[in-house]
Protein backbone atom coordinates (compact mmCIF):
# COMPACT_ATOMS: atom_id res chain seq x y z
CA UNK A 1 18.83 -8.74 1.83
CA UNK A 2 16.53 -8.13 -1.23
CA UNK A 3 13.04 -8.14 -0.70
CA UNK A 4 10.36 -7.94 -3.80
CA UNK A 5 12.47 -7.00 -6.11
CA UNK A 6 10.98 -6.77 -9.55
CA UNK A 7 7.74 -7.95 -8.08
CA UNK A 8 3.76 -7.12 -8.51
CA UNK A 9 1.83 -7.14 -5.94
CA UNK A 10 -1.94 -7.18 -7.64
CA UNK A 11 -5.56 -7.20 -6.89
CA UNK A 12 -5.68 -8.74 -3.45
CA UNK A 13 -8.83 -8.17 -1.04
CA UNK A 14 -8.81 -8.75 2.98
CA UNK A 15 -11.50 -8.68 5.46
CA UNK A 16 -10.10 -7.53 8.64
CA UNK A 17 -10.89 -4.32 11.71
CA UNK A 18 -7.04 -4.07 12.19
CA UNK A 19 -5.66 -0.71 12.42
CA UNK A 20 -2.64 -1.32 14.15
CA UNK A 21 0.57 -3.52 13.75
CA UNK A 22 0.10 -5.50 12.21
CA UNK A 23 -2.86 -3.90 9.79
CA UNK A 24 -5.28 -5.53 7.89
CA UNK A 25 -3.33 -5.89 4.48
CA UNK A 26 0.41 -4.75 3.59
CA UNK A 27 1.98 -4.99 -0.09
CA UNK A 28 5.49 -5.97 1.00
CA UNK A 29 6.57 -5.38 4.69
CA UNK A 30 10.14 -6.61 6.34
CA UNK A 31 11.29 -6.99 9.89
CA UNK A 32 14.80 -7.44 9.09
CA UNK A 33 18.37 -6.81 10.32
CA UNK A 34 21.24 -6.00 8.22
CA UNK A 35 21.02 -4.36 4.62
CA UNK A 36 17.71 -3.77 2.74
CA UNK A 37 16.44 -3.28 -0.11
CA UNK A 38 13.26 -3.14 -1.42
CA UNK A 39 13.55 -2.45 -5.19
CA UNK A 40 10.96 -1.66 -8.52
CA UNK A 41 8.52 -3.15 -7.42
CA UNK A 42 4.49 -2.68 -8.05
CA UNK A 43 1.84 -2.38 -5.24
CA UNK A 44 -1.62 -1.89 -6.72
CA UNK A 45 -5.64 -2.75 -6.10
CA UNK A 46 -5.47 -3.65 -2.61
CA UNK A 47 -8.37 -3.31 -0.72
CA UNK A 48 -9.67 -4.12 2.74
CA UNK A 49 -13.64 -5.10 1.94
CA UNK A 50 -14.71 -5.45 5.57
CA UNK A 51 -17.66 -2.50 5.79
CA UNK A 52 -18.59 -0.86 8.77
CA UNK A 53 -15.11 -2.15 10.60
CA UNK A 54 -11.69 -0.15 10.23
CA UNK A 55 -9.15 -1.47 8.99
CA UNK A 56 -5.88 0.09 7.40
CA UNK A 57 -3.57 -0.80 3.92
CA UNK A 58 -0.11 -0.49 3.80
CA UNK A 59 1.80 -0.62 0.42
CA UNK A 60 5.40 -1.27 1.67
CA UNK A 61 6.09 -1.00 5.62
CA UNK A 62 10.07 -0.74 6.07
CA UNK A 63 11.04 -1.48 9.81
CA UNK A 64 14.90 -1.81 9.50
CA UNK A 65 17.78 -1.35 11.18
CA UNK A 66 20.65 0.99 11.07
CA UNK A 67 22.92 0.11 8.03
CA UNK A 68 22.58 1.16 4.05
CA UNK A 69 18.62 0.27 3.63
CA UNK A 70 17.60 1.07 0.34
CA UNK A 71 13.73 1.53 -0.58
CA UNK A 72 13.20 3.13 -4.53
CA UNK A 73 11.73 2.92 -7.54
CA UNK A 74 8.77 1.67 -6.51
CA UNK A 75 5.13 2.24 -8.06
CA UNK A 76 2.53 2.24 -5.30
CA UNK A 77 -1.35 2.93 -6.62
CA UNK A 78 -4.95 2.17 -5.76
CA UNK A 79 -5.30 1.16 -2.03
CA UNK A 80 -8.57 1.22 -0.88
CA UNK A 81 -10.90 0.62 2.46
CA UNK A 82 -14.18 -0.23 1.85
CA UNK A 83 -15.22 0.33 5.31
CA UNK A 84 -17.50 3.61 6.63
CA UNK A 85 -14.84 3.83 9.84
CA UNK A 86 -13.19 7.39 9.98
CA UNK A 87 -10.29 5.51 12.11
CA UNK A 88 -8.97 3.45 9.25
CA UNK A 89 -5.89 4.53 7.35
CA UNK A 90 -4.29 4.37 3.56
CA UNK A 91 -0.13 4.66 3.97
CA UNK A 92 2.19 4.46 0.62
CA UNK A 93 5.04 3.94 2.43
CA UNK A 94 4.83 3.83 5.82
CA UNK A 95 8.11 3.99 7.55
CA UNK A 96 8.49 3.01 11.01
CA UNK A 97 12.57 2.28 11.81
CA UNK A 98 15.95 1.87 10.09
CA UNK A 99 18.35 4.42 8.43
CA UNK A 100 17.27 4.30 4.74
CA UNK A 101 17.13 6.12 1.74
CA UNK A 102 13.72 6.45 -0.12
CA UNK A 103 14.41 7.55 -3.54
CA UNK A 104 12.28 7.27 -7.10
CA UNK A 105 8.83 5.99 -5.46
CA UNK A 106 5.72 6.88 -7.33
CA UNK A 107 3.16 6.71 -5.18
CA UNK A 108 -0.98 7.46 -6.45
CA UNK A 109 -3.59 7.17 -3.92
CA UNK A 110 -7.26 9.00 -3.40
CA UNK A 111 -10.53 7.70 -3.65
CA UNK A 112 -10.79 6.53 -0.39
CA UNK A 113 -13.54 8.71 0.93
CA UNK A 114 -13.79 8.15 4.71
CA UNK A 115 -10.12 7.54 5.25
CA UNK A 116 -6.88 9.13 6.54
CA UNK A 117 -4.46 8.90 3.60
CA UNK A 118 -0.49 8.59 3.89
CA UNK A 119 1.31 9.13 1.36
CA UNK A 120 4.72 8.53 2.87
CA UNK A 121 4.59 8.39 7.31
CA UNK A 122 7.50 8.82 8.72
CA UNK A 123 7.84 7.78 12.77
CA UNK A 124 10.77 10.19 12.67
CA UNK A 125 12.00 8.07 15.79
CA UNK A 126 15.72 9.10 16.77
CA UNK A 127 18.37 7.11 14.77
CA UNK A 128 16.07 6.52 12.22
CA UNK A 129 17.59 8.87 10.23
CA UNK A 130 15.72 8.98 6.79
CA UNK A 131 16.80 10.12 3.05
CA UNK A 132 13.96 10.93 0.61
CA UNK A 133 15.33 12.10 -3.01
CA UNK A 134 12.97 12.24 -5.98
CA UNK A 135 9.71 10.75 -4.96
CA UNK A 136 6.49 11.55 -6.34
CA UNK A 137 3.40 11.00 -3.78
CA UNK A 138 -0.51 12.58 -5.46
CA UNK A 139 -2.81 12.34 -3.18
CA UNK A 140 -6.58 12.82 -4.74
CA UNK A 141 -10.20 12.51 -4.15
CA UNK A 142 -12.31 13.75 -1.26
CA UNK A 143 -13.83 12.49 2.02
CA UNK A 144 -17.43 11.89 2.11
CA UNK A 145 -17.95 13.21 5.42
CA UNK A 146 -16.40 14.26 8.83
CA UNK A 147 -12.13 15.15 8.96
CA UNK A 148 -10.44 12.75 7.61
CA UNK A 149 -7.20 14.24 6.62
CA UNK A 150 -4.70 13.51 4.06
CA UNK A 151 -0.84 13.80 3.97
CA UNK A 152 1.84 13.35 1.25
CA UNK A 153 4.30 13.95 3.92
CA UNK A 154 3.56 13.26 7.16
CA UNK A 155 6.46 12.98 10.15
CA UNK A 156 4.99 11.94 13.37
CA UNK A 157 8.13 12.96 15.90
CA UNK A 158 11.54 15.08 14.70
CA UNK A 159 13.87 13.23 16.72
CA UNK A 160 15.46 12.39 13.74
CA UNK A 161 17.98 13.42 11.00
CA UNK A 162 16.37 13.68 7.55
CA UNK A 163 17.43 14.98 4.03
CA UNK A 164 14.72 15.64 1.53
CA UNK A 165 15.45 16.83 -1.98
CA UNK A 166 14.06 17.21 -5.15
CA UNK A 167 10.34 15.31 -4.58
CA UNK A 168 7.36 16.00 -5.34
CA UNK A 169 3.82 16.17 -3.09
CA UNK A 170 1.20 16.87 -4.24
CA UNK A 171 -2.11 16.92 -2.32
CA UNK A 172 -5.06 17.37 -4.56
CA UNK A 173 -8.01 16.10 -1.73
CA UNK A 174 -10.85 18.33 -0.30
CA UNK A 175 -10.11 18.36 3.27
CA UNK A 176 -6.09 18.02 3.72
């Protein structure tokens, strides 16, 4: 199964408080089983416009299942929340299940200045077991107020088996 491959995903705005699953806006996002991939593709200006209301952006959501998922060469940039709600969320690549191999994502994000910023979150659920080679996550800016925190890398459990090589994180924000 190929999903977005070779495609842009440009400029689109939402209005919604979701913070969960699902969130308010994704790039691409699967729910498949069998084989994955999700190949050079480009996830930029997205943007969740509802103020005062969180509401979280996801540039590509992978929730797989065990087999040879692929997820690379990707370019994810410029996700934004408009929104003053500290409990609203930026993730690059948010990954929640499936045995895959991340490799050759660019991923930019910052500017977001009362918002938690991913740039790759791992579940880390056991199984799940996770390659990242050769991806580049920057995360910049700084939050206007209060402790939001920023990630490059963040795993949320260590139940699983991971192998990461060669990338690059880089976390450039005040307050990470």
């Amino acid at each position: 199964n190929i999903i977005g491959s070779t495609t842009t995903v440009n400029s689109i705005n939402a209005s919604s408080a979701s913070t969960g699953n699902p969130q308010s806006l994704y790039g691409i996002s699967n729910a498949g089983t069998g084989n994955v991939e999700i190949r050079k593709n480009t996830i930029s200006n997205l943007n969740n416009g509802t103020t005062n209301t969180a509401g979280s952006i996801t540039g590509i959501y992978f929730n797989g299942s065990i087999g040879t998922n692929d997820v690379g060469e990707n370019f994810i940039n410029s996700l934004t929340t408009a929104n003053a709600s500290s409990t609203s969320s930026v993730y690059g690549i948010r990954i929640n299940s499936g045995a895959t191999s991340y490799f050759n994502n660019i991923i930019s994000l910052g500017g977001n200045t009362q918002t938690t910023i991913y740039g790759i979150y791992e579940t880390g659920i056991a199984g799940n077991n996770n390659n990242l080679y050769f991806n580049t996550v920057y995360i910049g800016g700084s939050p206007a107020s209060g402790s939001n925190n920023s990630y490059a890398l963040y795993s949320a459990v260590t139940t699983n088996t991971r192998n990461f090589r060669n990338n690059i994180f880089y976390n450039a924000r005040s307050n990470n």
